[in-house]
PDB file of N, CA and C in Angstrom:
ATOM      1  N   UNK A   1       0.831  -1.186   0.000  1.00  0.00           N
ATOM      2  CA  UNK A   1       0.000   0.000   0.000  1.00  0.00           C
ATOM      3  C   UNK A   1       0.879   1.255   0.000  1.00  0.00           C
ATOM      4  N   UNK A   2       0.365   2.286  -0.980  1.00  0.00           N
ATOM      5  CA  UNK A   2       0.987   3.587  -0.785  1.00  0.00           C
ATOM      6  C   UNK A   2       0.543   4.064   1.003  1.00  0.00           C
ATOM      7  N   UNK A   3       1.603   4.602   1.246  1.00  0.00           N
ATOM      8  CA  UNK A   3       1.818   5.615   3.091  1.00  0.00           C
ATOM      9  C   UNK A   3      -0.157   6.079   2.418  1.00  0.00           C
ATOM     10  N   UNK A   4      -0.660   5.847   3.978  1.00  0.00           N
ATOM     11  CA  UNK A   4      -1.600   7.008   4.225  1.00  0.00           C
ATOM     12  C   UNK A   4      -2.783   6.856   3.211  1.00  0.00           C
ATOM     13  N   UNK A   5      -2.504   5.903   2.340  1.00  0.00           N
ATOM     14  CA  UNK A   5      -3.887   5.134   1.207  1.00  0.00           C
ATOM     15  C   UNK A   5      -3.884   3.664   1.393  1.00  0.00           C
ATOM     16  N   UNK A   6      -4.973   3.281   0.810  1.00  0.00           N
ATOM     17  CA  UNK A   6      -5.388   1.890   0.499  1.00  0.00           C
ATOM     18  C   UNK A   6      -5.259   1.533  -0.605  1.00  0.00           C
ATOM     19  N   UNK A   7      -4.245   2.291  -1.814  1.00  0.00           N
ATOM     20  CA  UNK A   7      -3.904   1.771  -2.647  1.00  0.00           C
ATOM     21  C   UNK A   7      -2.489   1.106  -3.323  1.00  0.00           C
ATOM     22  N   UNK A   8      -2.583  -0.007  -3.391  1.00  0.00           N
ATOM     23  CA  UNK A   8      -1.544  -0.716  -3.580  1.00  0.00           C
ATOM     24  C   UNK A   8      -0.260  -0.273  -4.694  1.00  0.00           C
ATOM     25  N   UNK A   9       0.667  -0.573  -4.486  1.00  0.00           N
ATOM     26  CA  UNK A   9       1.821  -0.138  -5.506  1.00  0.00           C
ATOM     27  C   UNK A   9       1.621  -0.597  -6.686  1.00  0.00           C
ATOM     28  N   UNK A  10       1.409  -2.413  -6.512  1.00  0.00           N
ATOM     29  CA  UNK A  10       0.801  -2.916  -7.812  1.00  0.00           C
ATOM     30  C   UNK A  10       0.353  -2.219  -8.807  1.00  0.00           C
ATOM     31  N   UNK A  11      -0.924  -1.729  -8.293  1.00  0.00           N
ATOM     32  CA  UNK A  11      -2.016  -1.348  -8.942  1.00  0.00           C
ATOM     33  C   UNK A  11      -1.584  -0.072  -9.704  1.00  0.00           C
ATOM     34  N   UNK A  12      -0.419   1.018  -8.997  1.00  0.00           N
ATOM     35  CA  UNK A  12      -0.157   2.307  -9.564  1.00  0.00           C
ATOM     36  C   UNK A  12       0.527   1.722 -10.730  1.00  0.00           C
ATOM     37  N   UNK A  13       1.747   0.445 -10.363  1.00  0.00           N
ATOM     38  CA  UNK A  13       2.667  -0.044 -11.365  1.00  0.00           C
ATOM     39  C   UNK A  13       2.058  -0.031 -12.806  1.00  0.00           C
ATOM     40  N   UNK A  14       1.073  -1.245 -12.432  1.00  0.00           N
ATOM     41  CA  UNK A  14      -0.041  -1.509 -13.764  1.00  0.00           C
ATOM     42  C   UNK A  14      -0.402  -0.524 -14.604  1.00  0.00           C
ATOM     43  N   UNK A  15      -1.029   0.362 -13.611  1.00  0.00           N
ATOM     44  CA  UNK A  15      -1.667   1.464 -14.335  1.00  0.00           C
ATOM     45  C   UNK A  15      -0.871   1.983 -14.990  1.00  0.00           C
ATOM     46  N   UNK A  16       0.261   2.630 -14.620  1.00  0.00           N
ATOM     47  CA  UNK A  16       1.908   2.940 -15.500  1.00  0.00           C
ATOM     48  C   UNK A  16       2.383   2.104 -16.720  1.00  0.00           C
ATOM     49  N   UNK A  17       2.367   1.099 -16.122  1.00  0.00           N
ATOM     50  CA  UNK A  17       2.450   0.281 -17.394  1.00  0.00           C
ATOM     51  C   UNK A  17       1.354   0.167 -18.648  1.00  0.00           C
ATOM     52  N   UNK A  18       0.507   0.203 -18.528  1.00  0.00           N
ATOM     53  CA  UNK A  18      -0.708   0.460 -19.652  1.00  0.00           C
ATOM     54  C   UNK A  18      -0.554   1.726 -19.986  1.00  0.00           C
ATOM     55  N   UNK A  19       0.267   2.623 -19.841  1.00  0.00           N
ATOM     56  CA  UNK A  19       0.287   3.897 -20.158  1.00  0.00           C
ATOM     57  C   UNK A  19      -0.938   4.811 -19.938  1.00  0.00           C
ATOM     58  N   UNK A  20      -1.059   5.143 -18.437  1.00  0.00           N
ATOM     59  CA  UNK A  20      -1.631   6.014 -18.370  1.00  0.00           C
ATOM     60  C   UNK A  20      -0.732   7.141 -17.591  1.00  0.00           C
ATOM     61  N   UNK A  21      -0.641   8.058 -17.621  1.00  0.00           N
ATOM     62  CA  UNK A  21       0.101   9.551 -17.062  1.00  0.00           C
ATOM     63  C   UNK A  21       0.270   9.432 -15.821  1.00  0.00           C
ATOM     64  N   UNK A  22       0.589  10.128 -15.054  1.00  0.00           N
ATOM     65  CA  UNK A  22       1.024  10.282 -13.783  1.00  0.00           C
ATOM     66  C   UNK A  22      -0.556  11.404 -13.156  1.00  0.00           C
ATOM     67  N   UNK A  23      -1.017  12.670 -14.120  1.00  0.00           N
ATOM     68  CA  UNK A  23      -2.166  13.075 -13.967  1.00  0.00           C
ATOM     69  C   UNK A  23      -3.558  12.003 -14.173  1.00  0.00           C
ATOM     70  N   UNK A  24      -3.533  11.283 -14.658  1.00  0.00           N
ATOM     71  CA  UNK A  24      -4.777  10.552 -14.793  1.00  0.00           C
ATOM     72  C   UNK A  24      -4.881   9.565 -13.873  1.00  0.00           C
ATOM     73  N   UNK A  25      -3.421   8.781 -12.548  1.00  0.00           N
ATOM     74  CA  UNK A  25      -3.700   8.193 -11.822  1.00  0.00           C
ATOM     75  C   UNK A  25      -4.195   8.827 -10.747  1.00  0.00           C
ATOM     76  N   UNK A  26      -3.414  10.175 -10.598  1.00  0.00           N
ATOM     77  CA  UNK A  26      -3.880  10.869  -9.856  1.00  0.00           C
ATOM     78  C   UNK A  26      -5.670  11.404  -9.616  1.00  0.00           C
ATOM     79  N   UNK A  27      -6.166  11.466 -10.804  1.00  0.00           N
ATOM     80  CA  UNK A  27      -7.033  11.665 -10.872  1.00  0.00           C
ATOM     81  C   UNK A  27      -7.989  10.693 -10.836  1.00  0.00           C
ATOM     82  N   UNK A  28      -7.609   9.874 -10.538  1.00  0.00           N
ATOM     83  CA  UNK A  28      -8.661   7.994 -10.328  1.00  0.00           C
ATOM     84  C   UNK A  28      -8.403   7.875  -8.869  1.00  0.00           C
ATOM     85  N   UNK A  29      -7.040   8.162  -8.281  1.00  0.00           N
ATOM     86  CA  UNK A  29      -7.250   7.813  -7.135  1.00  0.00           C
ATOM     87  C   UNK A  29      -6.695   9.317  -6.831  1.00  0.00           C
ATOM     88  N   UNK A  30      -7.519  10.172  -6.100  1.00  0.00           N
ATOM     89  CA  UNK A  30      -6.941  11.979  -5.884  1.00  0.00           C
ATOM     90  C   UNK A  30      -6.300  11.881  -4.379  1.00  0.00           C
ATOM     91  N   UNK A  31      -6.029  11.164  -3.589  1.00  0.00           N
ATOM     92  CA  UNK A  31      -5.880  10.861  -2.535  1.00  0.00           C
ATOM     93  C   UNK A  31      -3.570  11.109  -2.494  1.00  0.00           C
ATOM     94  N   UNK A  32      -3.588  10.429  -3.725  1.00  0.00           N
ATOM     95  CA  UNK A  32      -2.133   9.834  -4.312  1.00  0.00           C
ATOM     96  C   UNK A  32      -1.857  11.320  -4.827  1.00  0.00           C
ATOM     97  N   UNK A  33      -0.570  11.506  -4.791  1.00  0.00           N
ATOM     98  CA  UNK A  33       0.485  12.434  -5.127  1.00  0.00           C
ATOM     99  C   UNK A  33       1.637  11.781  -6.436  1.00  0.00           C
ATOM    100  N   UNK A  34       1.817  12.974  -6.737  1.00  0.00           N
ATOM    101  CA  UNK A  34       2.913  12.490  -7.934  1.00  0.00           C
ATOM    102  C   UNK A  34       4.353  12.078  -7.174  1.00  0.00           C
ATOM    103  N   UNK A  35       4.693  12.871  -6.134  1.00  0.00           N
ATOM    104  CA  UNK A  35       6.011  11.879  -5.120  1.00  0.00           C
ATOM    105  C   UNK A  35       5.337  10.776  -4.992  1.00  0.00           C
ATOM    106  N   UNK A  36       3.984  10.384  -4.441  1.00  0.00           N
ATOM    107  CA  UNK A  36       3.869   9.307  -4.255  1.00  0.00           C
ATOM    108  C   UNK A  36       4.070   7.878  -5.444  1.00  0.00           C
ATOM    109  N   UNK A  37       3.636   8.491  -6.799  1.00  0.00           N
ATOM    110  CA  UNK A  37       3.797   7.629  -7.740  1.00  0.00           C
ATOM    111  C   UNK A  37       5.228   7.326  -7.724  1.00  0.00           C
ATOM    112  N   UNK A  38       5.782   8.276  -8.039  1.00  0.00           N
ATOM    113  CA  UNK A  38       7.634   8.002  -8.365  1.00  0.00           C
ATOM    114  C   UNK A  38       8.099   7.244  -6.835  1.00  0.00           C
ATOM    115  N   UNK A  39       7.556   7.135  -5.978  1.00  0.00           N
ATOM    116  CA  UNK A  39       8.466   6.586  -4.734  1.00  0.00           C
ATOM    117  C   UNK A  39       7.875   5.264  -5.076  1.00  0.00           C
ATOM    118  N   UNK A  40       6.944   4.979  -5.300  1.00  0.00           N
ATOM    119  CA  UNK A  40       5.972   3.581  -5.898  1.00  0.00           C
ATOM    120  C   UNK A  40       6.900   2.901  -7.263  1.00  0.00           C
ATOM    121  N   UNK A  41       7.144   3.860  -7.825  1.00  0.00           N
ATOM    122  CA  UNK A  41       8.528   3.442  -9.201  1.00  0.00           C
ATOM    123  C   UNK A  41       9.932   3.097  -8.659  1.00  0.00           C
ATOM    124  N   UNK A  42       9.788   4.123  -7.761  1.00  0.00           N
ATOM    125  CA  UNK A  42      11.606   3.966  -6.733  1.00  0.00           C
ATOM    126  C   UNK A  42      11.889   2.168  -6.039  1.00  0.00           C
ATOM    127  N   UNK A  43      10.378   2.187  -5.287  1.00  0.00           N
ATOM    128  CA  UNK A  43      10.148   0.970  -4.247  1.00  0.00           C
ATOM    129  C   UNK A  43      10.118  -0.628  -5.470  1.00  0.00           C
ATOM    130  N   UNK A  44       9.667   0.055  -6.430  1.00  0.00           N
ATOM    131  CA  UNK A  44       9.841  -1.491  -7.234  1.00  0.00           C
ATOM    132  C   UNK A  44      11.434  -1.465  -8.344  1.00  0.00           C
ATOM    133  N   UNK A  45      12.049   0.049  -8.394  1.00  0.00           N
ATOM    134  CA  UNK A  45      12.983  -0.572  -8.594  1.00  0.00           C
ATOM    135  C   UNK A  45      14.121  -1.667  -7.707  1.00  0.00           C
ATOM    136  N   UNK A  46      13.923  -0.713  -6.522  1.00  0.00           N
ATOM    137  CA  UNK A  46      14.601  -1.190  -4.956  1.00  0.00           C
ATOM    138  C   UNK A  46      14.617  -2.777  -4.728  1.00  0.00           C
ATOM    139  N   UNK A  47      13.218  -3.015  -5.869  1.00  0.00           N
ATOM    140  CA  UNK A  47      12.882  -4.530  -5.111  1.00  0.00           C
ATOM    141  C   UNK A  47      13.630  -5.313  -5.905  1.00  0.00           C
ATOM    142  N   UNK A  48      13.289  -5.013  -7.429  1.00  0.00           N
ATOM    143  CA  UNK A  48      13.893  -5.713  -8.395  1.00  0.00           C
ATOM    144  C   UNK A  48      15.730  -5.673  -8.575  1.00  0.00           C
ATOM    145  N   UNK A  49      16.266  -4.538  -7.891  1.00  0.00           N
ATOM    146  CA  UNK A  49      17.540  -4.096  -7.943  1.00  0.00           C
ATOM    147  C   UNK A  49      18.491  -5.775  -8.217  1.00  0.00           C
ATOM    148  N   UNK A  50      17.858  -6.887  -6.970  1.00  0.00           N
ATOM    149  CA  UNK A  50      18.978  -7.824  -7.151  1.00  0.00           C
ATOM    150  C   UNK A  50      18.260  -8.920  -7.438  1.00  0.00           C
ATOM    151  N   UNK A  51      17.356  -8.936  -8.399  1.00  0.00           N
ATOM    152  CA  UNK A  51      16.547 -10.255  -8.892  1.00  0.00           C
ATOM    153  C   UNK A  51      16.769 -10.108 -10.245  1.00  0.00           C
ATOM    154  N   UNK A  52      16.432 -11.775 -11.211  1.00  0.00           N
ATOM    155  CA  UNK A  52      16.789 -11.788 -12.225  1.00  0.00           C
ATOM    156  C   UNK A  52      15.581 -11.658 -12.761  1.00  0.00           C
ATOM    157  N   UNK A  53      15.889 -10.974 -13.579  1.00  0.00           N
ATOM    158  CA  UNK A  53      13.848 -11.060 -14.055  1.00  0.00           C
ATOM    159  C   UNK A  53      14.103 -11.535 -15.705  1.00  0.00           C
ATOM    160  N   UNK A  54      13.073 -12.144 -16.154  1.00  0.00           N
ATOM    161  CA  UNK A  54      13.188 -13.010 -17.716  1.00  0.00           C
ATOM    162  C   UNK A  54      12.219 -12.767 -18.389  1.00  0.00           C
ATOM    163  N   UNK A  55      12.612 -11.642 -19.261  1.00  0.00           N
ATOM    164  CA  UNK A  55      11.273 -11.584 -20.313  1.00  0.00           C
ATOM    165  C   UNK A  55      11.420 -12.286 -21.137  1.00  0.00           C
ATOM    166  N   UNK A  56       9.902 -12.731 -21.690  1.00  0.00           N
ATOM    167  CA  UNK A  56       9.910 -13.830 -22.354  1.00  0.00           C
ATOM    168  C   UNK A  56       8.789 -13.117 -23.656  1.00  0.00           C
TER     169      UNK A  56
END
């Protein structure tokens, strides 16, 4: 969960990934901040930093 919401990082990830803006998540969930998105981008690079990941 993003600090201080009930919305999950996942869910911002996704939404990022389908290409939607940083204004239009905001605006689905108005609660969320644009630091908050990018620390949500920061926290899954952080995670992935020492895993192998395999696109296929």
């Amino acid at each position: 969960m993003i600090r201080g919401t009930r919305v999950p990082v996942e869910l911002v990830l996704r939404e990022l990934g389908a290409g939607m803006t940083i204004e239009s998540i905001i605006e689905e969930h108005p609660r969320l901040t644009a630091d908050d998105i990018r620390a949500a981008q920061a926290f899954a690079a952080d995670y992935l930093a020492d895993e192998d990941v395999i696109y296929r």
